[in-house]
Protein backbone atom coordinates (compact mmCIF):
# COMPACT_ATOMS: atom_id res chain seq x y z
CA UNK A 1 -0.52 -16.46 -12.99
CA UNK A 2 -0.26 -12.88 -11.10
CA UNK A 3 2.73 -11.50 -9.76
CA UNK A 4 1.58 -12.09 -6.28
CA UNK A 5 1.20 -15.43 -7.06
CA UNK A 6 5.17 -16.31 -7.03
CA UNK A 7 4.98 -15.47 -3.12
CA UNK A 8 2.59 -18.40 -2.34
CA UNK A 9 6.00 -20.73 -1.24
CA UNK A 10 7.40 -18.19 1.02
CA UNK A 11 5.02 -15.54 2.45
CA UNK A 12 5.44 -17.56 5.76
CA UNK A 13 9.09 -16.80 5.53
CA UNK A 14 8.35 -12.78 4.84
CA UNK A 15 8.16 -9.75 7.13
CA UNK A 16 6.75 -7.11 4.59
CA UNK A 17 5.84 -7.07 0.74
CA UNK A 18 6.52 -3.46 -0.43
CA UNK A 19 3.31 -3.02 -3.41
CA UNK A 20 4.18 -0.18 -5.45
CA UNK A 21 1.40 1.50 -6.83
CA UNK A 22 3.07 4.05 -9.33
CA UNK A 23 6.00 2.92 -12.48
CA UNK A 24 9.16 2.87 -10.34
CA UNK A 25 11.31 6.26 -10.72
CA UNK A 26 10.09 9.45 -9.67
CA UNK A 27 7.97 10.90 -7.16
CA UNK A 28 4.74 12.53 -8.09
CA UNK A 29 3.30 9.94 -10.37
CA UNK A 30 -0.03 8.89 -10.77
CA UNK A 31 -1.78 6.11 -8.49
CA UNK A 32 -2.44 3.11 -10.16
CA UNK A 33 -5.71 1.80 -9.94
CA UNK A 34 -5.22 -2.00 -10.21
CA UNK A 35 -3.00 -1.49 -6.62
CA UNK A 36 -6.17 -2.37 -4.47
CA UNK A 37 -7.12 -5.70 -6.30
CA UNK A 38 -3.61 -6.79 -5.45
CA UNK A 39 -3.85 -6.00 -2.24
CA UNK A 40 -6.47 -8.30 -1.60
CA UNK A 41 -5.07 -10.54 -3.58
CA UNK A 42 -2.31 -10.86 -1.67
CA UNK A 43 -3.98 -9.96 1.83
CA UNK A 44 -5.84 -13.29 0.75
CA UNK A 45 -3.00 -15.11 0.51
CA UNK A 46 -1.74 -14.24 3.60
CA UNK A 47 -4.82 -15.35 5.45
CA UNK A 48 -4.55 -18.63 3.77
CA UNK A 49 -1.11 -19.27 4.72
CA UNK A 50 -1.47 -18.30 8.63
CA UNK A 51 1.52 -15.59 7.92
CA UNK A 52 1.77 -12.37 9.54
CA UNK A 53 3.66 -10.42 6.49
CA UNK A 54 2.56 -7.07 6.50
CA UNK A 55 1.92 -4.93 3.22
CA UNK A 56 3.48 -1.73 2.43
CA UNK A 57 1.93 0.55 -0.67
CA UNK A 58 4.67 2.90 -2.24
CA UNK A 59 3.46 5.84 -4.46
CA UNK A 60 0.52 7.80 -5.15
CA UNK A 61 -0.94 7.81 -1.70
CA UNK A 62 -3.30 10.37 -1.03
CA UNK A 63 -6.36 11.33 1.23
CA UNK A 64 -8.52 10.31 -1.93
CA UNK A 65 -6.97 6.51 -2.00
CA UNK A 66 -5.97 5.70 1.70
CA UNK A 67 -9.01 4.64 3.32
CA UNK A 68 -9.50 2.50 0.36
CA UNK A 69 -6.21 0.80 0.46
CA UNK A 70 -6.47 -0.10 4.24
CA UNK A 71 -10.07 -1.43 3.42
CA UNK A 72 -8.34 -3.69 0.53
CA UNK A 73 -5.95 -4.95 3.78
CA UNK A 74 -2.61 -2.56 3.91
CA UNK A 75 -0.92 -2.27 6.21
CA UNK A 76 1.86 0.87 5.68
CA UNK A 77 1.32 3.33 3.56
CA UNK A 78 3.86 5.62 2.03
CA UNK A 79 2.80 9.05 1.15
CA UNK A 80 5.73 11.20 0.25
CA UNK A 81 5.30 13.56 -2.46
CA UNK A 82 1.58 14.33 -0.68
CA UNK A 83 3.18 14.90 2.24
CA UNK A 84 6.17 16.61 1.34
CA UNK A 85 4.59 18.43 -1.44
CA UNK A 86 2.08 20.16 0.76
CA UNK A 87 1.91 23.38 2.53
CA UNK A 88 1.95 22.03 6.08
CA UNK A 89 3.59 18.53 6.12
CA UNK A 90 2.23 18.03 9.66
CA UNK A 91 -1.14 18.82 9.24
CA UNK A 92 -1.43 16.49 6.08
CA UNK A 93 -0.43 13.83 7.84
CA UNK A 94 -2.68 14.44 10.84
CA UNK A 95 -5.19 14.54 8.49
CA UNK A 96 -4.37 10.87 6.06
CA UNK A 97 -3.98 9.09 9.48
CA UNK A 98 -7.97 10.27 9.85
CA UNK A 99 -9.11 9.41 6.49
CA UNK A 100 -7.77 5.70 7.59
CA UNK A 101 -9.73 5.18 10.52
């Protein structure tokens, strides 16, 4: 049994499912690879159920893993430590809202 697996009773009842894709803790970590199967997973799950939950992914988002992770069905993505952690905040995220379409 997956983890997304214990939402199959109540995704109907749910707004958003917050995914993270780092080890809860600090910023800066290392994207976690196994984020986009659950994802779909869950994205899947949705679809079955006729709910309109939206998924979040928390940590590690980049320009390198964004268009991927809308692909895999997301639906927020939250970038900080990219963002924040560049040069021009702005510009960065000008440029991960263009990697997504």
């Amino acid at each position: 049994m997956s983890n997304i697996s214990v939402l199959k009773d109540t995704i109907e009842d749910i707004d958003l499912v917050c995914l993270m894709s780092v080890n809860p803790g600090f910023g800066g970590q290392s994207f976690i690879e196994n984020t986009y199967e659950k994802v779909r997973e869950l994205k899947k799950l949705i679809s079955e159920k006729g709910a309109s939950t939206k998924i979040e992914i928390d940590g590690g988002v980049t320009n390198k893993n964004a268009k991927k992770l809308v692909e895999a069905g997301a639906d927020v993505l939250v970038a900080g430590s990219y963002v924040f952690g560049s040069e021009n905040p702005t510009e960065t995220i000008k440029n991960l809202v263009k990697t997504t379409q």
